[in-house]
PDB file of N, CA and C in Angstrom:
ATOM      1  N   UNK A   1     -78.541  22.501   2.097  1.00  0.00           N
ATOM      2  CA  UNK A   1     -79.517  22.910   3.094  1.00  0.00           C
ATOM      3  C   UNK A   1     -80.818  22.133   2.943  1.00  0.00           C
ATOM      4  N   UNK A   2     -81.157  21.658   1.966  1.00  0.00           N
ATOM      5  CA  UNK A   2     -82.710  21.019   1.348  1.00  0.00           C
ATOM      6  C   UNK A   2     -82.555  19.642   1.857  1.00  0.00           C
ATOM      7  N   UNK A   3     -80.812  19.129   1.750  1.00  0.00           N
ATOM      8  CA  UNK A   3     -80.933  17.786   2.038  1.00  0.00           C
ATOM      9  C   UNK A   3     -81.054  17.765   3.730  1.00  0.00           C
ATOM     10  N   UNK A   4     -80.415  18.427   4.258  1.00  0.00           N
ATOM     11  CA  UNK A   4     -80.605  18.670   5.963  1.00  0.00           C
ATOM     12  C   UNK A   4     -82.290  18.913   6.570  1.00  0.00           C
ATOM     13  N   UNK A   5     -83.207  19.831   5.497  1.00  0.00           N
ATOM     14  CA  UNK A   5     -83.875  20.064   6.078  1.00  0.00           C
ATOM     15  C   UNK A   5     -85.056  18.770   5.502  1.00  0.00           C
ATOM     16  N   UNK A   6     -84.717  17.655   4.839  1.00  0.00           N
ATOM     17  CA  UNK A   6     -85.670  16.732   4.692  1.00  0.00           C
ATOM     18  C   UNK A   6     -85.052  15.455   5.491  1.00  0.00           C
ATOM     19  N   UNK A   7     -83.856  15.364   5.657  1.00  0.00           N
ATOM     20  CA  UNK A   7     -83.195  14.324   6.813  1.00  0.00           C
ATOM     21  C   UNK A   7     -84.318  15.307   7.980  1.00  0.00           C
ATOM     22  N   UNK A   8     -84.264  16.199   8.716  1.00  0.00           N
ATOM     23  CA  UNK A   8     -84.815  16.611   9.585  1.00  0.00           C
ATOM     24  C   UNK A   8     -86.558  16.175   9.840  1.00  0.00           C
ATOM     25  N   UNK A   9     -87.038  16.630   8.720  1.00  0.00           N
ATOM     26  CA  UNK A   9     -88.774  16.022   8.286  1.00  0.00           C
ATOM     27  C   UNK A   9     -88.256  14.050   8.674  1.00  0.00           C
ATOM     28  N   UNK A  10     -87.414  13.474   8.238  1.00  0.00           N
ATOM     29  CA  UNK A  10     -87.266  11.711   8.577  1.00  0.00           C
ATOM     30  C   UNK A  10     -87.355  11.612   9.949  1.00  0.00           C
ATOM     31  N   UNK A  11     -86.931  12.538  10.185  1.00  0.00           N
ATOM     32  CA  UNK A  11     -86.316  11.999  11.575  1.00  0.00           C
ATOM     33  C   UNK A  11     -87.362  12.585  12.720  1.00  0.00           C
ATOM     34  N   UNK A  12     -88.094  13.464  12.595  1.00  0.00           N
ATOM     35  CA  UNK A  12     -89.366  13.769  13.020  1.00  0.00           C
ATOM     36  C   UNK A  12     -90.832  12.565  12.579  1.00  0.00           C
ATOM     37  N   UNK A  13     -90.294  12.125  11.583  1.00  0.00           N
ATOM     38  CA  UNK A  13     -91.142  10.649  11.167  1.00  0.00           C
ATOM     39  C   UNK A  13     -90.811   9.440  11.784  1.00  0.00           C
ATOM     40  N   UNK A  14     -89.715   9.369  11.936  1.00  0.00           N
ATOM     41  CA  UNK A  14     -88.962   8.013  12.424  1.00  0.00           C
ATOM     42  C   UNK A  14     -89.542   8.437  14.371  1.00  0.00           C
ATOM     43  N   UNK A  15     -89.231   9.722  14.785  1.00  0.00           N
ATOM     44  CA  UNK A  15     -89.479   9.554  16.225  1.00  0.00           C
ATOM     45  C   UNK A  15     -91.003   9.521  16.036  1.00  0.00           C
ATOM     46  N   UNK A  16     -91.763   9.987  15.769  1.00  0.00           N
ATOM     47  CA  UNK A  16     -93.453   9.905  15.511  1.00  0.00           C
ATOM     48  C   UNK A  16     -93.553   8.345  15.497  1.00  0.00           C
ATOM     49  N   UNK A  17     -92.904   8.004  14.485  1.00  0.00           N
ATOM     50  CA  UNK A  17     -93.464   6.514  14.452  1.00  0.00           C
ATOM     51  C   UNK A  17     -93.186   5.495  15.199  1.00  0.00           C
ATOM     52  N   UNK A  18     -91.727   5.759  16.176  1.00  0.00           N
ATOM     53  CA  UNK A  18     -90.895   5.302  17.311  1.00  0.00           C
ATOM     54  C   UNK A  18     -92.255   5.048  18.192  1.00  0.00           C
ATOM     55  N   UNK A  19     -92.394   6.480  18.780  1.00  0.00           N
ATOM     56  CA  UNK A  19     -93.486   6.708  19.840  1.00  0.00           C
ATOM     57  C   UNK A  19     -95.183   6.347  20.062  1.00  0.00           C
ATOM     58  N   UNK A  20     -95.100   6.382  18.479  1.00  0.00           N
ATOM     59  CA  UNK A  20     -96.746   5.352  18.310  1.00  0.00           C
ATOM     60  C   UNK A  20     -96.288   3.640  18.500  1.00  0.00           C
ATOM     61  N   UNK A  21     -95.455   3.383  17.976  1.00  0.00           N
ATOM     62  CA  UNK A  21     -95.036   1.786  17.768  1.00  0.00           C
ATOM     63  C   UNK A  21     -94.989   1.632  19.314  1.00  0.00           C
ATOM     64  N   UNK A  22     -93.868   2.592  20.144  1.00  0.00           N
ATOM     65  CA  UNK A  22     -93.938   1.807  21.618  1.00  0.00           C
ATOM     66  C   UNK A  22     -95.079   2.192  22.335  1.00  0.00           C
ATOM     67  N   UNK A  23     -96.404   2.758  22.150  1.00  0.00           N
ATOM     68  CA  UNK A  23     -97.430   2.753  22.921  1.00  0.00           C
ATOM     69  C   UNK A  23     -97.878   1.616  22.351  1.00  0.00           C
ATOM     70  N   UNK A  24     -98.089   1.240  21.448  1.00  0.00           N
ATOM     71  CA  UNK A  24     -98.926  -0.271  20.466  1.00  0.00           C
ATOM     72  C   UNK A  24     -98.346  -1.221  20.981  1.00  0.00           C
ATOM     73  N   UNK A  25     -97.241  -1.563  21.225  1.00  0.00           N
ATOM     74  CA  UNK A  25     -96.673  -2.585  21.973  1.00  0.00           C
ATOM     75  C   UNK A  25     -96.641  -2.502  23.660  1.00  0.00           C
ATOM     76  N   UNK A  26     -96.970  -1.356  23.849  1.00  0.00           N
ATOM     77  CA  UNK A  26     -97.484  -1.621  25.394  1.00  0.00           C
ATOM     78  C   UNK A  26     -98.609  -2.125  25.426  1.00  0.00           C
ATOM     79  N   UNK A  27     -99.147  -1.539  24.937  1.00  0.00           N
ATOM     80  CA  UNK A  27    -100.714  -2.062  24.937  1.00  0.00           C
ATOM     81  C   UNK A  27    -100.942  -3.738  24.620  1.00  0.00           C
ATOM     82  N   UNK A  28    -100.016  -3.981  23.790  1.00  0.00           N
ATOM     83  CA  UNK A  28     -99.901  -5.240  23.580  1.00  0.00           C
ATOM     84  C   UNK A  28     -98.933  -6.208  24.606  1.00  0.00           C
ATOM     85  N   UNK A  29     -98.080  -5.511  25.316  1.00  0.00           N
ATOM     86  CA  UNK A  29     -97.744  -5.867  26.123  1.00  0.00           C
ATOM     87  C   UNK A  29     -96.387  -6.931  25.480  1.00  0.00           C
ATOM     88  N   UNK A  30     -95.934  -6.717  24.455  1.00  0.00           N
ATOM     89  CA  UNK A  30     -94.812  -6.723  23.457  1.00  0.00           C
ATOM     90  C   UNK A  30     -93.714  -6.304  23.831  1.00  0.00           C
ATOM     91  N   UNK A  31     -92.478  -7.115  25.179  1.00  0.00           N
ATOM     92  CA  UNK A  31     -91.485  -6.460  25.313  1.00  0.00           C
ATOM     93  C   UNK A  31     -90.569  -6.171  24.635  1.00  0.00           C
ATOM     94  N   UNK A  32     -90.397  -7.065  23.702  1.00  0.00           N
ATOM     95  CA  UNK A  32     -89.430  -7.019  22.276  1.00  0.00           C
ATOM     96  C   UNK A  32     -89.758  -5.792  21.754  1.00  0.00           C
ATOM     97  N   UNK A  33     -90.757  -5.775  21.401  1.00  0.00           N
ATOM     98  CA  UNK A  33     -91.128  -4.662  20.582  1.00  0.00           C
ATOM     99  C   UNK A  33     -90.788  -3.235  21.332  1.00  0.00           C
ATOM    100  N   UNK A  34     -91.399  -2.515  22.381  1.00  0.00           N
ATOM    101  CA  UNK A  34     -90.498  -1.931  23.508  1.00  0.00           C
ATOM    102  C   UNK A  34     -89.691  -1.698  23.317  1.00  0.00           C
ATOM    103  N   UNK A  35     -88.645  -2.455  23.399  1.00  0.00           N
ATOM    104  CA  UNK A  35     -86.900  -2.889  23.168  1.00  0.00           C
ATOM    105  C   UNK A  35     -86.981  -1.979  21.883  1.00  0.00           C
ATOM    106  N   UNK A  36     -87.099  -2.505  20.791  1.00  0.00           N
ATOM    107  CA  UNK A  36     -87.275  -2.278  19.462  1.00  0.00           C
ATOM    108  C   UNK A  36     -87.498  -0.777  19.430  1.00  0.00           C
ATOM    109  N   UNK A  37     -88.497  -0.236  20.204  1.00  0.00           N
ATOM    110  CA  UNK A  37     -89.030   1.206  19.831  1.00  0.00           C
ATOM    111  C   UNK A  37     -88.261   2.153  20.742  1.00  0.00           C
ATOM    112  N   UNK A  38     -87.244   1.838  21.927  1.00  0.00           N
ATOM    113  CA  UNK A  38     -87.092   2.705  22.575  1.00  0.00           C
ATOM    114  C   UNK A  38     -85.712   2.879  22.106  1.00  0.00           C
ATOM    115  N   UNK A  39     -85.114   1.852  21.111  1.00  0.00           N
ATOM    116  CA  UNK A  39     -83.851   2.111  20.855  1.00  0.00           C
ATOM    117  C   UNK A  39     -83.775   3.284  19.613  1.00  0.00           C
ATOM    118  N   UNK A  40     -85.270   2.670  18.687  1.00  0.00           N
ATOM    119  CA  UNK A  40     -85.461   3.641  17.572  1.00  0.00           C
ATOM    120  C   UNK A  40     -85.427   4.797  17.400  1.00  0.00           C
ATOM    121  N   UNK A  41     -85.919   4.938  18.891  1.00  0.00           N
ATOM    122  CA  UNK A  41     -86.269   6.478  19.397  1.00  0.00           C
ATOM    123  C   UNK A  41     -85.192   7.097  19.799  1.00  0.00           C
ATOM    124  N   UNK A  42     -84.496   6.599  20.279  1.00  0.00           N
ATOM    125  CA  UNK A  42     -82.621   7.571  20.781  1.00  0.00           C
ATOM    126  C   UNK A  42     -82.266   7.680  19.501  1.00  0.00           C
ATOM    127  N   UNK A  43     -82.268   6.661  18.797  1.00  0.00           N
ATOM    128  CA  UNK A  43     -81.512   6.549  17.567  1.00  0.00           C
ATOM    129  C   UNK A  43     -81.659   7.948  16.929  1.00  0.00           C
ATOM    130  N   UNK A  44     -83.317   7.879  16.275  1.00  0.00           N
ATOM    131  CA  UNK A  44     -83.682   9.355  15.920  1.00  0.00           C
ATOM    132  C   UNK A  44     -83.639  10.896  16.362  1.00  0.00           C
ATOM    133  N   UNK A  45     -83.551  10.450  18.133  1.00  0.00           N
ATOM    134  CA  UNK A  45     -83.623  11.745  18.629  1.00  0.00           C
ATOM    135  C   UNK A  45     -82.193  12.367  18.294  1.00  0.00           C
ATOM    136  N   UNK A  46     -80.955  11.323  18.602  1.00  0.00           N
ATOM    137  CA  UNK A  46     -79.322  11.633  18.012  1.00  0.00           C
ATOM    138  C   UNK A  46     -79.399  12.452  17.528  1.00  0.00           C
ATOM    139  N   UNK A  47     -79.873  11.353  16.079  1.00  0.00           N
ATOM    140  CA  UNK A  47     -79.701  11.711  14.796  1.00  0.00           C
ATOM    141  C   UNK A  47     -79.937  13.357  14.747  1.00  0.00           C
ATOM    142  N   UNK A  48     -81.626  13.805  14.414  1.00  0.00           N
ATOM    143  CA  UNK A  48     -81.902  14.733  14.810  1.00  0.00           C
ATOM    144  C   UNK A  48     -80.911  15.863  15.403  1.00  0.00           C
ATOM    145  N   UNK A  49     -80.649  15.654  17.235  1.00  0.00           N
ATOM    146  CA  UNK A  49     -80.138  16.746  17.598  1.00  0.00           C
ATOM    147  C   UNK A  49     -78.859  16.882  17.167  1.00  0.00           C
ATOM    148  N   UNK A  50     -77.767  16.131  16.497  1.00  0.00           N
ATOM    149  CA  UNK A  50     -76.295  16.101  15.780  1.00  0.00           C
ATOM    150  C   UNK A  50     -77.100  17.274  14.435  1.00  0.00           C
ATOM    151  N   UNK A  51     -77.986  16.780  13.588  1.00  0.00           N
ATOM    152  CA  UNK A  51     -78.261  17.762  12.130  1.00  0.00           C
ATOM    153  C   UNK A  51     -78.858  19.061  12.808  1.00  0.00           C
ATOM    154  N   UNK A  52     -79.462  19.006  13.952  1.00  0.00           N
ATOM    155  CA  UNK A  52     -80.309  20.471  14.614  1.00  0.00           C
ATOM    156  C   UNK A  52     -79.006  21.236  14.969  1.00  0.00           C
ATOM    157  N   UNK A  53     -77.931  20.628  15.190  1.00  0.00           N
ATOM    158  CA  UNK A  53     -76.265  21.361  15.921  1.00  0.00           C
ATOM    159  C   UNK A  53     -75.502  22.072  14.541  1.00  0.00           C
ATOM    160  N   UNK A  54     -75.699  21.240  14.083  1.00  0.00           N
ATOM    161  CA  UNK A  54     -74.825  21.480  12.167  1.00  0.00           C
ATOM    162  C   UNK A  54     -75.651  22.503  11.402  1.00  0.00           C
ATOM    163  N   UNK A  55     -77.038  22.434  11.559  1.00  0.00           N
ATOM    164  CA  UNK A  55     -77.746  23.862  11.272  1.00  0.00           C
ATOM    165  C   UNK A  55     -77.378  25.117  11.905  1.00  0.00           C
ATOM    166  N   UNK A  56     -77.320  24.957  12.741  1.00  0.00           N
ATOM    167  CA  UNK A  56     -76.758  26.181  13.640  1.00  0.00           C
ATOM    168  C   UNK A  56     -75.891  26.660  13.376  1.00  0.00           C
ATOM    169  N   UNK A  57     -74.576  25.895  13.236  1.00  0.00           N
ATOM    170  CA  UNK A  57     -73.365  26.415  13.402  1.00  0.00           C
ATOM    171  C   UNK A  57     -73.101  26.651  11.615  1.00  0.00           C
ATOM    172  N   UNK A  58     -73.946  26.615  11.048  1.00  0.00           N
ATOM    173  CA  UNK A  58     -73.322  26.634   9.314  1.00  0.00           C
ATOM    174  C   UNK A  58     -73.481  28.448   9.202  1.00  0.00           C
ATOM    175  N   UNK A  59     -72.860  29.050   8.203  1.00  0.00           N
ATOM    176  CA  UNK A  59     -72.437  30.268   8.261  1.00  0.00           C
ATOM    177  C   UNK A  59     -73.685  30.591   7.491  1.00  0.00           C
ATOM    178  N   UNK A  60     -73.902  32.008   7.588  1.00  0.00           N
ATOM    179  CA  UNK A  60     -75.153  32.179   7.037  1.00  0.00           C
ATOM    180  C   UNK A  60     -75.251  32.745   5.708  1.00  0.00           C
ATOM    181  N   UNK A  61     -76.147  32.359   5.127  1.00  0.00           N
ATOM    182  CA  UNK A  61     -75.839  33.046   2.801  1.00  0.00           C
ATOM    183  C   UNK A  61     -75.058  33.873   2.830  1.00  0.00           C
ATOM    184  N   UNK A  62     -74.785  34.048   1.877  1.00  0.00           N
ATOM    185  CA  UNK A  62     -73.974  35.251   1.476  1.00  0.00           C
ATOM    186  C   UNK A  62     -75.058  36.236   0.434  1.00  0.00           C
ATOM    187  N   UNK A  63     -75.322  37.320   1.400  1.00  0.00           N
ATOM    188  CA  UNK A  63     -76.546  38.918   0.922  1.00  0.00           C
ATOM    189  C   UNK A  63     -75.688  39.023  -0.115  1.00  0.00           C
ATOM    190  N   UNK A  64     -77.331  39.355  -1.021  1.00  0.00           N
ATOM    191  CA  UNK A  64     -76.976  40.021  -2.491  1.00  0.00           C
ATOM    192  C   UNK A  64     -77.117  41.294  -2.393  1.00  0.00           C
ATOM    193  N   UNK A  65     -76.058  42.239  -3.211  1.00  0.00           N
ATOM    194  CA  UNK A  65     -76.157  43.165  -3.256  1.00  0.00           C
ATOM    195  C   UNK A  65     -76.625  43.464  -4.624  1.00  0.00           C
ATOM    196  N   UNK A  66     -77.113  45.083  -4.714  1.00  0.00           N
ATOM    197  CA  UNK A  66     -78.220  45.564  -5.773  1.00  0.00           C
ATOM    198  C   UNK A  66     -77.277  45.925  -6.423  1.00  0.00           C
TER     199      UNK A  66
END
């Protein structure tokens, strides 16, 4: 669960940084770069919503009893 929920924190970094990179290259007017950031960005969002699906569906602890 710890490793899912820090892949999750990446991948909230990776799209953050997707979405700053392709405004910086607009601005710069950098189509490559564009290219570069909008693919990054599916990439992560995937990623993301495939581990946000696998959270869900995982069974939930097993309650301790007293």
């Amino acid at each position: 669960m710890y490793k899912k929920a820090l892949l999750n924190v990446f991948y909230n970094i990776g799209i953050f940084a997707a979405v700053m990179g392709g405004i910086y290259a607009f601005d710069r007017r950098s189509y490559i770069l564009i290219i570069i950031c909008i693919v990054a960005l599916v990439f992560f969002v995937m990623q993301k919503y495939k581990i946000m699906k696998e959270i869900k569906n995982m069974p939930p602890p097993p309650r301790k009893t007293k």
